[in-house]
C-alpha atoms as a PDB file:
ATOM      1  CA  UNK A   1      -7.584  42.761 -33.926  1.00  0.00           C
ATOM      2  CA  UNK A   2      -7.311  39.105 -33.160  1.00  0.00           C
ATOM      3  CA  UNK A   3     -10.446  37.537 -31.290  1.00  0.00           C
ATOM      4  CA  UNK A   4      -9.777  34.598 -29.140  1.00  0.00           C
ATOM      5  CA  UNK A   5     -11.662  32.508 -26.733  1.00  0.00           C
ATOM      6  CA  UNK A   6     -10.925  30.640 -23.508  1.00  0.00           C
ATOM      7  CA  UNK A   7     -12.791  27.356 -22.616  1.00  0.00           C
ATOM      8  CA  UNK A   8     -14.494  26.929 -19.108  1.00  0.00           C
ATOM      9  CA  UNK A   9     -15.664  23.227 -19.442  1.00  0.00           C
ATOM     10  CA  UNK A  10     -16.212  20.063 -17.454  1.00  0.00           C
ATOM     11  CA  UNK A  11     -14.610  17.034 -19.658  1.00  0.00           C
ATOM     12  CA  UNK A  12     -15.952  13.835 -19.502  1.00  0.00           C
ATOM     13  CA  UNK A  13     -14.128  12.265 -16.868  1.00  0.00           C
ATOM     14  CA  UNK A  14     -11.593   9.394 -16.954  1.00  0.00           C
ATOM     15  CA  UNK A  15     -13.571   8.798 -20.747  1.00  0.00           C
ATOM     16  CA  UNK A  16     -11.086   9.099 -23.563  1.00  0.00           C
ATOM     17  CA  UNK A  17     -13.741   9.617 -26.122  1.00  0.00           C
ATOM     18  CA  UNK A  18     -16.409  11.264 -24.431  1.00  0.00           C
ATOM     19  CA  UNK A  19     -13.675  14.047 -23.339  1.00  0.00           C
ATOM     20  CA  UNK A  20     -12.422  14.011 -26.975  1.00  0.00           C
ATOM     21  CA  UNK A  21     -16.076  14.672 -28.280  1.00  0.00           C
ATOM     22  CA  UNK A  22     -16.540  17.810 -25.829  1.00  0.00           C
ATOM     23  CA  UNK A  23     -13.404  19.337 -27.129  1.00  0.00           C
ATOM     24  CA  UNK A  24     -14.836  18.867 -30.644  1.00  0.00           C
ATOM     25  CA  UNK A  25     -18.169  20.540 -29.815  1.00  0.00           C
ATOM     26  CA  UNK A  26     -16.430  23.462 -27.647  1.00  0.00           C
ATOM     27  CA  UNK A  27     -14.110  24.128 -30.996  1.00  0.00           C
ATOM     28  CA  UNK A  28     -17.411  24.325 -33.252  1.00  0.00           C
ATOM     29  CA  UNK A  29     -18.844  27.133 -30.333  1.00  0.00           C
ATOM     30  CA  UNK A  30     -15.936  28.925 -30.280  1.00  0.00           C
ATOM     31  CA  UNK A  31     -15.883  28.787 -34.067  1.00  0.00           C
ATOM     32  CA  UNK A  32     -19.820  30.289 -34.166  1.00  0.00           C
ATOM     33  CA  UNK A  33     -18.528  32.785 -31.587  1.00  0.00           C
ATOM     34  CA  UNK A  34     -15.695  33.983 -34.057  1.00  0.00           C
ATOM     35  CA  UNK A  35     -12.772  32.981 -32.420  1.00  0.00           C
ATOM     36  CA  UNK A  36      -9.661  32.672 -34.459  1.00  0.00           C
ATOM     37  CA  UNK A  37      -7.998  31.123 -31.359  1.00  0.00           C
ATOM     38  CA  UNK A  38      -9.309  28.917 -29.072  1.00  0.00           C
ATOM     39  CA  UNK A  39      -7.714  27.616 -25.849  1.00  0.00           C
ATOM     40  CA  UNK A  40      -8.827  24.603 -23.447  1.00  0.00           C
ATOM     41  CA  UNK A  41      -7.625  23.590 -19.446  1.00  0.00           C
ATOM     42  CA  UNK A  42      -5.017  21.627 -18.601  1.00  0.00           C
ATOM     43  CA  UNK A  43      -5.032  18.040 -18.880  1.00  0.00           C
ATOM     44  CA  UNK A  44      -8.793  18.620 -19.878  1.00  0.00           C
ATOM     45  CA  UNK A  45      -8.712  15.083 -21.752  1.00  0.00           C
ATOM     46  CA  UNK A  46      -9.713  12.588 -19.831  1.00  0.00           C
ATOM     47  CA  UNK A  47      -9.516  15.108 -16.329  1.00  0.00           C
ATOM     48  CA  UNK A  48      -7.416  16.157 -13.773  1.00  0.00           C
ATOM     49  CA  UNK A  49      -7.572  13.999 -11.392  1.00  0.00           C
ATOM     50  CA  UNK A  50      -8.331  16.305  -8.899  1.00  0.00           C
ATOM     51  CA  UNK A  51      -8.796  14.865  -4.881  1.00  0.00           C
ATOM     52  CA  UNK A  52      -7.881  11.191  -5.641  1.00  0.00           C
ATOM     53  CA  UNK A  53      -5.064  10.371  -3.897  1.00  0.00           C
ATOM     54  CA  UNK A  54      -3.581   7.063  -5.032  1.00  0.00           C
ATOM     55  CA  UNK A  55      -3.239   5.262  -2.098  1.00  0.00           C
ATOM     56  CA  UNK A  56      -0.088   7.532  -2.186  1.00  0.00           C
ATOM     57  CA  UNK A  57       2.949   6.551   0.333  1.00  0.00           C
ATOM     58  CA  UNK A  58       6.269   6.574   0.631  1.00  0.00           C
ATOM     59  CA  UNK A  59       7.916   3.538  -0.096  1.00  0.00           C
ATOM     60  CA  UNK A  60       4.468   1.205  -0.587  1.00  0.00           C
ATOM     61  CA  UNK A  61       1.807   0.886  -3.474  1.00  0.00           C
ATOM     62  CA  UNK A  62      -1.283  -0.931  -3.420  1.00  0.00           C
ATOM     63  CA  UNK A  63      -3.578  -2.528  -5.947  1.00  0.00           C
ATOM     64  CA  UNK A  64      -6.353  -0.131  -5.685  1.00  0.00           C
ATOM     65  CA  UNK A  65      -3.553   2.706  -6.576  1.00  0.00           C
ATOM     66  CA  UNK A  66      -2.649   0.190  -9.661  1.00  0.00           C
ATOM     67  CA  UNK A  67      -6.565  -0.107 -10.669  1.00  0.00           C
ATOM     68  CA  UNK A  68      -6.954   3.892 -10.575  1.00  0.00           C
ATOM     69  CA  UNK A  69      -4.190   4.108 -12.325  1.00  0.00           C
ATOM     70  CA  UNK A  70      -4.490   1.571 -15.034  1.00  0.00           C
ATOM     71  CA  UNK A  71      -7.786   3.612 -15.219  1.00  0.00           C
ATOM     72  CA  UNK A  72      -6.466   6.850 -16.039  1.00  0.00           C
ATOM     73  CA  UNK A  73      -3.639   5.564 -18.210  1.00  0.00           C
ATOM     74  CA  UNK A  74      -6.133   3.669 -19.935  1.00  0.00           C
ATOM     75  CA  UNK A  75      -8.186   7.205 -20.600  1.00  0.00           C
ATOM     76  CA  UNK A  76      -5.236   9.271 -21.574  1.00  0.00           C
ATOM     77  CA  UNK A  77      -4.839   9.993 -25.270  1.00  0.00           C
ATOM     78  CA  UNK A  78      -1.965   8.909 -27.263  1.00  0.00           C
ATOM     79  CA  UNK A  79      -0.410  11.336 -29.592  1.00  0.00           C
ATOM     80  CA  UNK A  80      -0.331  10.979 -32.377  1.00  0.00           C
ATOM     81  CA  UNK A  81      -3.089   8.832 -32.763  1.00  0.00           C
ATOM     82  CA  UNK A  82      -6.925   8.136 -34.172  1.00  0.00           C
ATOM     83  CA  UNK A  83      -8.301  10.288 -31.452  1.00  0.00           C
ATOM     84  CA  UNK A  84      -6.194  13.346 -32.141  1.00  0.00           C
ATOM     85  CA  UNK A  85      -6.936  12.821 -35.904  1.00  0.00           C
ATOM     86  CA  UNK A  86     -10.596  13.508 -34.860  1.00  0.00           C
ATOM     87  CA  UNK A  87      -9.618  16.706 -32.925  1.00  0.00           C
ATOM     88  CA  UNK A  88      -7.436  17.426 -35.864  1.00  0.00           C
ATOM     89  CA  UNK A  89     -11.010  16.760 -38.517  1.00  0.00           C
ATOM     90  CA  UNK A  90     -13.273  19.284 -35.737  1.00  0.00           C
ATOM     91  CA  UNK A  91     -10.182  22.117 -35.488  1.00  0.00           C
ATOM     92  CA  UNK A  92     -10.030  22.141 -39.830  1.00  0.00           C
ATOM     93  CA  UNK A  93     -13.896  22.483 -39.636  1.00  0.00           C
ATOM     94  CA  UNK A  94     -13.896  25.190 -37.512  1.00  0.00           C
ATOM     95  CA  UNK A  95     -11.106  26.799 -39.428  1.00  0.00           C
ATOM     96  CA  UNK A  96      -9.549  28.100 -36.127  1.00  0.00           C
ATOM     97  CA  UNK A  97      -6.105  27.711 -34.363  1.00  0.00           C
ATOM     98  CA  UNK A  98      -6.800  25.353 -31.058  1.00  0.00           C
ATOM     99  CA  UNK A  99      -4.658  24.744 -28.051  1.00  0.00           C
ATOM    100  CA  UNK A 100      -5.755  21.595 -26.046  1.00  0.00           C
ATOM    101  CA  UNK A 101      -4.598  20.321 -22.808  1.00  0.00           C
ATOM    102  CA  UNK A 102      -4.439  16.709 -22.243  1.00  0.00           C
ATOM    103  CA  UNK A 103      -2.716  13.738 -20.762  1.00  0.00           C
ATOM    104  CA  UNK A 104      -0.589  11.906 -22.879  1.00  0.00           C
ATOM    105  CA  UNK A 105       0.285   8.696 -22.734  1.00  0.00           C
ATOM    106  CA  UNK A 106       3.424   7.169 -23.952  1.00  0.00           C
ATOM    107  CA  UNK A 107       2.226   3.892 -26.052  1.00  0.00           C
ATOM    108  CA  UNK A 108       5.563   2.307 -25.443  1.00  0.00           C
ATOM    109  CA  UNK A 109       7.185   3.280 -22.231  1.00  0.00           C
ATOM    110  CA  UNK A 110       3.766   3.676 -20.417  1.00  0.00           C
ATOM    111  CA  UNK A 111       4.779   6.903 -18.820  1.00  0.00           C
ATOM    112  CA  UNK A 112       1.849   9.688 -18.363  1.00  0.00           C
ATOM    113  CA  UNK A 113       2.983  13.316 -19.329  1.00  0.00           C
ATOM    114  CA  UNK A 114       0.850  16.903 -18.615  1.00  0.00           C
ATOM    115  CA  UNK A 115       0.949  17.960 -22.258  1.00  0.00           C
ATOM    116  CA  UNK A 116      -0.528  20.967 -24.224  1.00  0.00           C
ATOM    117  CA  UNK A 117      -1.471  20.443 -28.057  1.00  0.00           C
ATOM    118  CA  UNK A 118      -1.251  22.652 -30.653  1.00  0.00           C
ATOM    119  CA  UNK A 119      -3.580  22.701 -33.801  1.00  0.00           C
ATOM    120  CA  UNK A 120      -3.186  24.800 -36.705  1.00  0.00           C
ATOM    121  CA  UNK A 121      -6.567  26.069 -38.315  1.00  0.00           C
ATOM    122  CA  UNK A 122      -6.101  23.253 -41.150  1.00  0.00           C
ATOM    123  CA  UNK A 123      -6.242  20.686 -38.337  1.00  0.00           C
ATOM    124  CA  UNK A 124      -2.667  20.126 -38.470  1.00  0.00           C
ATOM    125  CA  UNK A 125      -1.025  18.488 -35.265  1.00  0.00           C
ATOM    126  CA  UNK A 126       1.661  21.310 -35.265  1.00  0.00           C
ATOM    127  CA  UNK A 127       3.469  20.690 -31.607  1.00  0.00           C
ATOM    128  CA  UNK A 128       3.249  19.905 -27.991  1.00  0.00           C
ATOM    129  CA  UNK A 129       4.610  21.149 -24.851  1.00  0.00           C
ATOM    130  CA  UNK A 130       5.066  18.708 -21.879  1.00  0.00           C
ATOM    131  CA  UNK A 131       5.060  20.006 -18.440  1.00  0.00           C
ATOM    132  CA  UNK A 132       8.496  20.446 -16.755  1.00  0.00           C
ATOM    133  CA  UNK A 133       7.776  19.803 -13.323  1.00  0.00           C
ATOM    134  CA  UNK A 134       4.400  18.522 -12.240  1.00  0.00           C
ATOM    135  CA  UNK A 135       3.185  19.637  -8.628  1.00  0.00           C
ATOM    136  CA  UNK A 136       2.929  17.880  -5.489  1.00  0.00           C
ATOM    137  CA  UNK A 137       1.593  14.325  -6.071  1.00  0.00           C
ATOM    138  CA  UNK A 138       0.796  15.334  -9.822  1.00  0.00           C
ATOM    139  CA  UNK A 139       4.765  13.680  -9.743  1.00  0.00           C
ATOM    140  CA  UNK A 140       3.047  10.425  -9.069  1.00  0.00           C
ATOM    141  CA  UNK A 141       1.353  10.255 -11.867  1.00  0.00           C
ATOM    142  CA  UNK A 142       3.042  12.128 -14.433  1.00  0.00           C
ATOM    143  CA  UNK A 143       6.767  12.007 -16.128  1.00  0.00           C
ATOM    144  CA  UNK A 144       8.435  15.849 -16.293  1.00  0.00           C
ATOM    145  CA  UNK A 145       9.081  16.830 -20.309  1.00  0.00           C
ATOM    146  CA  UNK A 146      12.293  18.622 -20.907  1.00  0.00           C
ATOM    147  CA  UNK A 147      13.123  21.806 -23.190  1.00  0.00           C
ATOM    148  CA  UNK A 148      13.040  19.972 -26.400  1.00  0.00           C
ATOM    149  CA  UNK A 149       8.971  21.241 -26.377  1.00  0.00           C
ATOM    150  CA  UNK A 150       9.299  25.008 -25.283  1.00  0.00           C
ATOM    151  CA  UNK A 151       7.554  25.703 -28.562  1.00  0.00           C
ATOM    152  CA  UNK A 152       6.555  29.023 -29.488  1.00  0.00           C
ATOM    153  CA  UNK A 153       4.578  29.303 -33.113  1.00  0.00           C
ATOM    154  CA  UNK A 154       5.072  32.666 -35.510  1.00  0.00           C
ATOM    155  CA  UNK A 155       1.010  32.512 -36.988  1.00  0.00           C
ATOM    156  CA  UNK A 156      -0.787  35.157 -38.508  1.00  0.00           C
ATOM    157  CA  UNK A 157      -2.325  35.744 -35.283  1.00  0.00           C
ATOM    158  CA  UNK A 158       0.846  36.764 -33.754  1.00  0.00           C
ATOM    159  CA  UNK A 159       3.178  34.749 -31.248  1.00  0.00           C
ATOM    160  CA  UNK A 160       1.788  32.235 -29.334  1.00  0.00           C
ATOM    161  CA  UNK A 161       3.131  30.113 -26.711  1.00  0.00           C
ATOM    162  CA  UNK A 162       3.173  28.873 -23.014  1.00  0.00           C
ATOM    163  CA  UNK A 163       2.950  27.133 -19.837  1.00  0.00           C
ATOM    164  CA  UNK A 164       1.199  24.614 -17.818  1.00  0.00           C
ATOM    165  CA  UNK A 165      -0.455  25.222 -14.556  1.00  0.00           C
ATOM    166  CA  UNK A 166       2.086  26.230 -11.822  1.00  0.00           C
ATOM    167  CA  UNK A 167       5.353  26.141 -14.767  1.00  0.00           C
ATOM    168  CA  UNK A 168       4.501  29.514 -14.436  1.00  0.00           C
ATOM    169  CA  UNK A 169       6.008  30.162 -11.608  1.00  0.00           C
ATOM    170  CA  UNK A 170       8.874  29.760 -12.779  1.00  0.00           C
ATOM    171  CA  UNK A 171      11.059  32.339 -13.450  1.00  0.00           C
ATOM    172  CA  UNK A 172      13.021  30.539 -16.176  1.00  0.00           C
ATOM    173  CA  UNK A 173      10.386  28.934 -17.995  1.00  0.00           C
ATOM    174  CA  UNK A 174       8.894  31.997 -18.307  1.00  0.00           C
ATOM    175  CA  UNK A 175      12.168  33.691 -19.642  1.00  0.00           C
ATOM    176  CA  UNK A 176      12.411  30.601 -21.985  1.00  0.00           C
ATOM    177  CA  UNK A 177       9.062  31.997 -23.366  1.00  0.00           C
ATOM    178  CA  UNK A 178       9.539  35.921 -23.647  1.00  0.00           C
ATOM    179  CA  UNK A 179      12.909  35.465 -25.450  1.00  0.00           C
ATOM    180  CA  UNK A 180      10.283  33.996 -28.017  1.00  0.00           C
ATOM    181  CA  UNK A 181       8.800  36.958 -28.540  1.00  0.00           C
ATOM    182  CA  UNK A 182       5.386  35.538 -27.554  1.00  0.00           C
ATOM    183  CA  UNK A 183       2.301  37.964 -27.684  1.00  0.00           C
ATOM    184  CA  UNK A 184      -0.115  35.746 -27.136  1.00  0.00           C
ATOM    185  CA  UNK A 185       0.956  33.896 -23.849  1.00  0.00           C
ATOM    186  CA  UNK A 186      -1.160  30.606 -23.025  1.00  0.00           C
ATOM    187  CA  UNK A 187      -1.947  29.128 -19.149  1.00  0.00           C
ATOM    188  CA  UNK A 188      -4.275  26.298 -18.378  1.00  0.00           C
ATOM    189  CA  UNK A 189      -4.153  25.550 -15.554  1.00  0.00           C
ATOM    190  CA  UNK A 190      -5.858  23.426 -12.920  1.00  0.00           C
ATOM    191  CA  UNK A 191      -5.310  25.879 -10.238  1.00  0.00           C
ATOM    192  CA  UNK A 192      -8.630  27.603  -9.115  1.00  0.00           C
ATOM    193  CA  UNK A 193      -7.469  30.049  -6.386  1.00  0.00           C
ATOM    194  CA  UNK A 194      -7.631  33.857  -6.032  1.00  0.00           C
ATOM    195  CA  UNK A 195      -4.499  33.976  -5.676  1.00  0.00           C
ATOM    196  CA  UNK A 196      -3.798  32.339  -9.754  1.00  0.00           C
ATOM    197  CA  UNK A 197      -5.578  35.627 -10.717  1.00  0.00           C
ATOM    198  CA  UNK A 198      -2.767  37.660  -9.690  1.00  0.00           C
ATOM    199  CA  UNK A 199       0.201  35.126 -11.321  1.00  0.00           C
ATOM    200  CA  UNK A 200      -1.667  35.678 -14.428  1.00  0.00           C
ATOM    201  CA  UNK A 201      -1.889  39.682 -14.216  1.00  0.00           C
ATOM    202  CA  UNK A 202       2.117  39.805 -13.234  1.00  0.00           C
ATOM    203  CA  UNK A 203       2.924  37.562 -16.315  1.00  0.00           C
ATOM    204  CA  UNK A 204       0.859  39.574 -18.819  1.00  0.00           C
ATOM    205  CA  UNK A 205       2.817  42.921 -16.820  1.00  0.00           C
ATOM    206  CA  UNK A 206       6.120  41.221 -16.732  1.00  0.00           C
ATOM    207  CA  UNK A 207       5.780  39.747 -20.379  1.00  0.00           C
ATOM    208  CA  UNK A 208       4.094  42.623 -21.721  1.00  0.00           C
ATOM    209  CA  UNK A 209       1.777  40.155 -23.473  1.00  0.00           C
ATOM    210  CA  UNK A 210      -1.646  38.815 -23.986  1.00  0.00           C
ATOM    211  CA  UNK A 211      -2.711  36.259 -21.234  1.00  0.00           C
ATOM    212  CA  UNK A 212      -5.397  33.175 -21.322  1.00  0.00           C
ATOM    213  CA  UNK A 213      -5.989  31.444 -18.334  1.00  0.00           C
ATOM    214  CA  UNK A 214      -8.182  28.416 -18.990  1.00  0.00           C
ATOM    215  CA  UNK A 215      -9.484  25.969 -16.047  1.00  0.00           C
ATOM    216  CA  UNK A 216     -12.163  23.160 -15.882  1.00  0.00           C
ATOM    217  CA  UNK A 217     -15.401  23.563 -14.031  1.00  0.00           C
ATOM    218  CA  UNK A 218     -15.873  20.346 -12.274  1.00  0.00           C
ATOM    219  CA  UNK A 219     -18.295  18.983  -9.486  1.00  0.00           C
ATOM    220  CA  UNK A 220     -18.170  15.970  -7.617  1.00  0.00           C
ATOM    221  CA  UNK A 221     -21.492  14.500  -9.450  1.00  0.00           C
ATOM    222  CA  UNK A 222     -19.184  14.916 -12.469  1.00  0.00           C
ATOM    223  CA  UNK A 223     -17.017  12.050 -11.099  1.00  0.00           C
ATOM    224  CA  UNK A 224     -17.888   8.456 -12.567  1.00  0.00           C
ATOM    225  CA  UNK A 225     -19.827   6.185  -9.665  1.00  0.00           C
ATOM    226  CA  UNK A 226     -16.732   4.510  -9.055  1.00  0.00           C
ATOM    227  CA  UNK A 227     -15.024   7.503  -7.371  1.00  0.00           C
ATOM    228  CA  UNK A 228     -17.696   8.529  -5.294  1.00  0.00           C
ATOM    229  CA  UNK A 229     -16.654   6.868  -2.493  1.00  0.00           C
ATOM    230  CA  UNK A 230     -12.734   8.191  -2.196  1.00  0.00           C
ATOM    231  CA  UNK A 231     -14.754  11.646  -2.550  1.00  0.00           C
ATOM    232  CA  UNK A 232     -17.108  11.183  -0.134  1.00  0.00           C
ATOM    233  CA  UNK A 233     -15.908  14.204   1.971  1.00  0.00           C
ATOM    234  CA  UNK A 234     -14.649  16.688  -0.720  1.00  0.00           C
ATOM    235  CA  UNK A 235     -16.815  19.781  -1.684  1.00  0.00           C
ATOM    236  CA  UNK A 236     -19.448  19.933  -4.207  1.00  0.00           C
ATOM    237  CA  UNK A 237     -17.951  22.280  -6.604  1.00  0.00           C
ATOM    238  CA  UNK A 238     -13.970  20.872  -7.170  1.00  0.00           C
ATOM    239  CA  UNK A 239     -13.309  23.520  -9.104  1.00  0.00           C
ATOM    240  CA  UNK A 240     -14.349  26.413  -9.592  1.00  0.00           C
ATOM    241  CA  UNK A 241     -12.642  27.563 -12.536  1.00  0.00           C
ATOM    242  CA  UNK A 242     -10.935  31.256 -13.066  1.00  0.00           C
ATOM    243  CA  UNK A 243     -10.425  31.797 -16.293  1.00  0.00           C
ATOM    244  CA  UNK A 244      -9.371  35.224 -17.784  1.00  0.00           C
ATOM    245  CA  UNK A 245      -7.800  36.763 -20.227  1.00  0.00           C
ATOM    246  CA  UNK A 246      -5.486  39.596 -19.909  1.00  0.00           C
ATOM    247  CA  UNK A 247      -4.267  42.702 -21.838  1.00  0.00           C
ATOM    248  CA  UNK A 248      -0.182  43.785 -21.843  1.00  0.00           C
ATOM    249  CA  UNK A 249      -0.911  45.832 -18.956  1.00  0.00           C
ATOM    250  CA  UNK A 250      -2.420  43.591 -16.863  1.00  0.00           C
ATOM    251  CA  UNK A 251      -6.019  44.797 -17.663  1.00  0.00           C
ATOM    252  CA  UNK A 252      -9.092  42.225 -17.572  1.00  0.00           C
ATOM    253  CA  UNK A 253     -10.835  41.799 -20.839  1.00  0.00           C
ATOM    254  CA  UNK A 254     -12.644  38.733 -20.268  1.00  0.00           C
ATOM    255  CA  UNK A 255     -13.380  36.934 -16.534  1.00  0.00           C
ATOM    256  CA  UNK A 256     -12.968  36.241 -14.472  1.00  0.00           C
ATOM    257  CA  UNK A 257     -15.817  33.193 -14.595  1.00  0.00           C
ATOM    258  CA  UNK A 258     -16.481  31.322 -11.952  1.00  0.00           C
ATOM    259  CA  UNK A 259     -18.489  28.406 -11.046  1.00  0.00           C
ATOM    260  CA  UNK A 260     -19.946  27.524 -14.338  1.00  0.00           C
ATOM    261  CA  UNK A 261     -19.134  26.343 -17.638  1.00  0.00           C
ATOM    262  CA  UNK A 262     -18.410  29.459 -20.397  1.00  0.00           C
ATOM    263  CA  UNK A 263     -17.029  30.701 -23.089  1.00  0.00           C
ATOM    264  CA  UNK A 264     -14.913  33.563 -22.410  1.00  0.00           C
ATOM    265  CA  UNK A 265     -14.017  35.847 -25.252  1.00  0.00           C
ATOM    266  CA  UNK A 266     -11.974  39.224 -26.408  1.00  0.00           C
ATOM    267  CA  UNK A 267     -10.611  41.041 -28.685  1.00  0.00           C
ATOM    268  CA  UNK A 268      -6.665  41.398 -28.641  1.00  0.00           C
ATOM    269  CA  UNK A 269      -5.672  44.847 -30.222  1.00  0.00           C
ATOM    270  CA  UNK A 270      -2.257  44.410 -31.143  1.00  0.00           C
ATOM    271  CA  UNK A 271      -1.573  47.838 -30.864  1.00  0.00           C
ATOM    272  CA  UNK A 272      -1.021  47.343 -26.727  1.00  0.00           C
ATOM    273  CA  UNK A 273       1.871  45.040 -27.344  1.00  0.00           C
ATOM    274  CA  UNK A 274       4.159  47.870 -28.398  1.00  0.00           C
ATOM    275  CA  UNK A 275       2.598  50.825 -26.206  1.00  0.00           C
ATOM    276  CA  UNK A 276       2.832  48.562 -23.250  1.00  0.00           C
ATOM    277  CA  UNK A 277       6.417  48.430 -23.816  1.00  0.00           C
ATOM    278  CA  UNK A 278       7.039  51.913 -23.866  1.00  0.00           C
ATOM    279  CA  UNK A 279       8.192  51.732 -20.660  1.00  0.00           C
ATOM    280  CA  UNK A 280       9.303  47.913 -19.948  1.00  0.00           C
ATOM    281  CA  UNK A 281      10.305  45.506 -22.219  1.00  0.00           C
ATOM    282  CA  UNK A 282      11.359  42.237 -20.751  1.00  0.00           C
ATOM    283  CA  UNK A 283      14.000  41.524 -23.320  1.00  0.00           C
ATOM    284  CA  UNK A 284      14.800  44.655 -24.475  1.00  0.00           C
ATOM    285  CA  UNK A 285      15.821  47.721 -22.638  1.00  0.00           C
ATOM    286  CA  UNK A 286      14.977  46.361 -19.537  1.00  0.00           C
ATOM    287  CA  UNK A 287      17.153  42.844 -20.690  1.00  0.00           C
ATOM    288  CA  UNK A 288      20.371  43.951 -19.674  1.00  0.00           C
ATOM    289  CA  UNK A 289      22.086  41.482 -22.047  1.00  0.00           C
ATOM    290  CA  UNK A 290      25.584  42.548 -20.681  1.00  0.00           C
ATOM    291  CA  UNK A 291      24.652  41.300 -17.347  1.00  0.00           C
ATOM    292  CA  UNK A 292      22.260  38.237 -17.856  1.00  0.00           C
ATOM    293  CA  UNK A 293      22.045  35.503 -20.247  1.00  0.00           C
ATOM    294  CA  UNK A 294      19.461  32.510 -20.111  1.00  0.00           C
ATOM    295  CA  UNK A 295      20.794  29.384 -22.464  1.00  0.00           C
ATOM    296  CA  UNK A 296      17.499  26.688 -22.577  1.00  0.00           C
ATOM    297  CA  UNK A 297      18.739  23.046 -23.147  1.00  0.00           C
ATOM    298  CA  UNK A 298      17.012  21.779 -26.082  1.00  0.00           C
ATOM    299  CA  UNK A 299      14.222  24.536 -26.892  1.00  0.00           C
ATOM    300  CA  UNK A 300      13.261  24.291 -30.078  1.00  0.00           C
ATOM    301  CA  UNK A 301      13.826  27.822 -32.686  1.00  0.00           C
ATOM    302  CA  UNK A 302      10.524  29.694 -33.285  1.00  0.00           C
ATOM    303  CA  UNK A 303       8.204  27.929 -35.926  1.00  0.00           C
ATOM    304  CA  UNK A 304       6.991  29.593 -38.738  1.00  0.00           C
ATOM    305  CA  UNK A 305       3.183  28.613 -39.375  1.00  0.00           C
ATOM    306  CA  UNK A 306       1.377  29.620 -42.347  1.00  0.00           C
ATOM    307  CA  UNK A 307      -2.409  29.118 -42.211  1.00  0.00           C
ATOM    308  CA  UNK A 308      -3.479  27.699 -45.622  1.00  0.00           C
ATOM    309  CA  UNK A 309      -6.708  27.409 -46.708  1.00  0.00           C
ATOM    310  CA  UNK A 310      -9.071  24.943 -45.348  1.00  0.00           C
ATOM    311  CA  UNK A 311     -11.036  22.836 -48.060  1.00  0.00           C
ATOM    312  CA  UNK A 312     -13.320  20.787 -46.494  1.00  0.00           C
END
């Protein structure tokens, strides 16, 4: 047995450290809740910028676009840097193994990528995955990673790796992961329809692995004063969250929760993973290695993590 948690939380928005400190006190409730794994939304420091728009059209920026911009890049968090050393200080107190999505910022380049952080229970920075494609007019505002960060982890806990938001629709990407092996298959996301809760119980079918779904909870009174007017006409509630998590056979053992802030949290018996495959196995006997082959430019070989002892 293996008991995680997911993270239903409103960040402080567009603040680096404020968003940074929430993370920190969400690790030490997960770690009083007994969670060996912890995992938080996507890009959940400093936000997603969800209903801005950018001024956004073809062929034509303006200054305001630059100002909201500057503003976010300004708020994203470098990696690695001080702030994820204080991330790094919160995981090794907690003793736990932490996945954290942010927005990274390149400190030379200036680019902005959708990036997912992974912590091993000493507080160890172990790897990142960037987001392959961002969505819609997320490609305004963030630079696509490549397959050098498809990283999967071997832990004590099992297999772990995963996606961002809608990479999970695709087919390959999620191929890229199963021929990892993973078992304990992570997905914040940003998406907060009905319709997510069904991606997420075909992946944990078609995977035959555990699922987490993390999203934020976010009103528009979360929103700093200077937004307020650009949001004037959106809802109250801009999003409503969805998180779950999933057995091998697409069974809900935690969620979904919406419209609040939450811990969600389960209990993974291992023992699913192989009876779930009794009768599918994505890259086994259902594989069909003499017909299909999937070659991943760049993706990195499964990493061995060990989980030392944490002196404080």
């Amino acid at each position: 047995m293996v008991k995680v948690g997911v993270v239903q939380a409103t960040p402080e928005l567009f603040d680096l450290a404020g968003s940074v400190a929430r993370v920190c006190t969400w690790i030490a409730t997960g770690a009083a809740a007994g969670c060996e794994l912890l995992l938080f939304p996507e890009s959940f420091i400093p936000c997603y910028p969800r209903g801005l728009t950018y001024d956004a059209t073809v062929g034509q920026r303006t200054a305001s676009s630059r100002e909201q911009w500057l503003d976010y890049w300004t708020n994203s968090i470098e990696v690695p840097s001080p702030h994820t050393d204080t991330i790094g200080r919160a995981v090794r107190a907690a003793g736990i193994f932490v996945a954290v999505g942010v927005t990274e910022r390149e400190p030379t380049g200036g680019s902005l990528y959708c990036t997912l952080l992974y912590f091993a229970p000493d507080g160890q920075l172990i790897g990142k995955h960037r987001k392959l494609k961002p969505t819609g007019l997320e490609r305004y505002l963030w630079a696509e990673g490549d397959g050098s960060t498809l990283t999967t982890f071997a832990t004590p806990l099992g297999r772990v790796g995963g996606l961002i938001c809608w990479e999970n629709y695709m087919p390959l990407a999620r191929m890229a992961m199963y021929q990892r092996g993973v078992q304990i298959y992570l997905a914040p996301t940003a998406d907060a329809r009905e319709s997510w809760q069904a991606t997420m119980r075909h992946i944990a079918l078609e995977g035959r692995c555990f699922v987490l779904a993390a999203n934020q909870y976010v009103r528009q009174s979360d929103y700093p004063e200077r937004y307020r007017t650009a949001l004037a006409e959106a809802p109250d509630i801009m999003s409503a969250g969805g998180s779950v998590i999933l057995s091998p056979l697409g069974e809900v053992l935690a969620g979904p929760l919406w419209n609040a802030e939450g811990l969600l949290t389960a209990d993974l018996d291992f023992g699913l993973l192989a009876k779930s495959k009794l009768d599918f196995d994505v890259v086994g006997h259902y594989a069909r290695h003499d017909v299909f082959a999937l070659t991943v430019n760049g993706q990195p070989p499964l990493q061995h993590i060990e989980f030392p002892p944490c002196n404080e």
